[in-house]
Protein backbone atom coordinates (compact mmCIF):
# COMPACT_ATOMS: atom_id res chain seq x y z
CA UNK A 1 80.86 -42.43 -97.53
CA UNK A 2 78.38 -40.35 -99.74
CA UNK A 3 76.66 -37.32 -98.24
CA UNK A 4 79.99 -36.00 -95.87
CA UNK A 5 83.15 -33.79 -96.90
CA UNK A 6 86.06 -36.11 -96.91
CA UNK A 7 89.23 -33.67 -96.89
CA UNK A 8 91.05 -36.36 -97.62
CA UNK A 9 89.60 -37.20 -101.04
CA UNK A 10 88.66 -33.68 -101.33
CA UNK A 11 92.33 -32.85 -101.73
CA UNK A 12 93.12 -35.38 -104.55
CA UNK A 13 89.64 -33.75 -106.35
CA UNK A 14 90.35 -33.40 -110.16
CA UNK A 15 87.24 -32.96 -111.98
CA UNK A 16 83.80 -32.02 -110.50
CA UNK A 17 80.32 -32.97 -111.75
CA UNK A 18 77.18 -31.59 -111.04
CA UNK A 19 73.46 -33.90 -111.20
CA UNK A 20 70.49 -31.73 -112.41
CA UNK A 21 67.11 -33.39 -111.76
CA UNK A 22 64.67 -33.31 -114.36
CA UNK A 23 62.94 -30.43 -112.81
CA UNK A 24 65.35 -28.24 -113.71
CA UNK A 25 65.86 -28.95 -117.30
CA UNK A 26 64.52 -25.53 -118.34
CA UNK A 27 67.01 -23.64 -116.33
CA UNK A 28 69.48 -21.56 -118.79
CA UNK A 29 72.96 -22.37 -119.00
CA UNK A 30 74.18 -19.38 -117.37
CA UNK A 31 72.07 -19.87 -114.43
CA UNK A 32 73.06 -23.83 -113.87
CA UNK A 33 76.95 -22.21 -113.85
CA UNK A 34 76.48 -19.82 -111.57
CA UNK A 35 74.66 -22.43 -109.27
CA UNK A 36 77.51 -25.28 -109.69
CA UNK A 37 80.21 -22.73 -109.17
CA UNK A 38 78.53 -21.54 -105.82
CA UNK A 39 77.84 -24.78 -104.91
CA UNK A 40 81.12 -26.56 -105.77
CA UNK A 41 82.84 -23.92 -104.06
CA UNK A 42 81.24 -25.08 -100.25
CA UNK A 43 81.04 -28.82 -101.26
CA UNK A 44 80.78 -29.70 -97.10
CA UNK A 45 77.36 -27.68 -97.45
CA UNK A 46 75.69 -29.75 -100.19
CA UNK A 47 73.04 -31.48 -99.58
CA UNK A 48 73.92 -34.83 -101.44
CA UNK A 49 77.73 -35.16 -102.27
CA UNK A 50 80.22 -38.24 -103.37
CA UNK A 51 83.17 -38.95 -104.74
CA UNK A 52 83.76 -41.05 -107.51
CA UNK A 53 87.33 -43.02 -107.77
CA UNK A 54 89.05 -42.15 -110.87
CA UNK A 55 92.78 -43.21 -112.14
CA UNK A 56 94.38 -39.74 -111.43
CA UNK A 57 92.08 -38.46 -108.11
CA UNK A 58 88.64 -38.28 -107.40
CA UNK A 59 85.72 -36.60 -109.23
CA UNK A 60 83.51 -35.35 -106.35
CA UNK A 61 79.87 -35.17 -107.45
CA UNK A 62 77.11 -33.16 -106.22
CA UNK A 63 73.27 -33.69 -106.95
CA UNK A 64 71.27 -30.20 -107.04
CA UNK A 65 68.26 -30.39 -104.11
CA UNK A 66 66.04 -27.71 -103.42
CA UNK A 67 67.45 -27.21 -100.12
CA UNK A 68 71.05 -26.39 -102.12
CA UNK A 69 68.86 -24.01 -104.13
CA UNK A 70 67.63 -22.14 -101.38
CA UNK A 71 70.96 -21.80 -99.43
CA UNK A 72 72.51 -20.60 -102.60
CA UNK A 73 69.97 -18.24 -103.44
CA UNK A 74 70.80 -16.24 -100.81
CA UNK A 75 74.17 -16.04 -101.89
């Protein structure tokens, strides 16, 4: 189920991806790592989260939104 925290996949989670929209393509490196670290380290607050099935675990995927932008911000 995309979108909710599943603890138990969350607990076999071995590799985490972040989705940048075009619109923030012009965003330096440094900031884009700060902002996936903050945000991959409340996944249950994302905005738009899955999990993808892989052989060893899960690969839990979140796609950047402004809303995640402005709750991290603050941060």
């Amino acid at each position: 189920m995309p979108n909710a925290l599943d603890p138990y996949r969350e607990a076999l989670v071995v590799e985490h991806h972040t989705h940048w929209p075009d619109e923030y393509e012009d965003w330096s490196v440094a900031d884009k790592n700060r902002v996936e670290a903050l945000l991959h380290g409340s996944p249950a607050e994302a905005a738009e989260l899955d999990y993808v099935r892989q052989h060893t675990g899960f690969a839990r995927v979140i796609t950047v939104t402004p809303a995640d932008l402005e709750r991290v911000s603050v941060a």
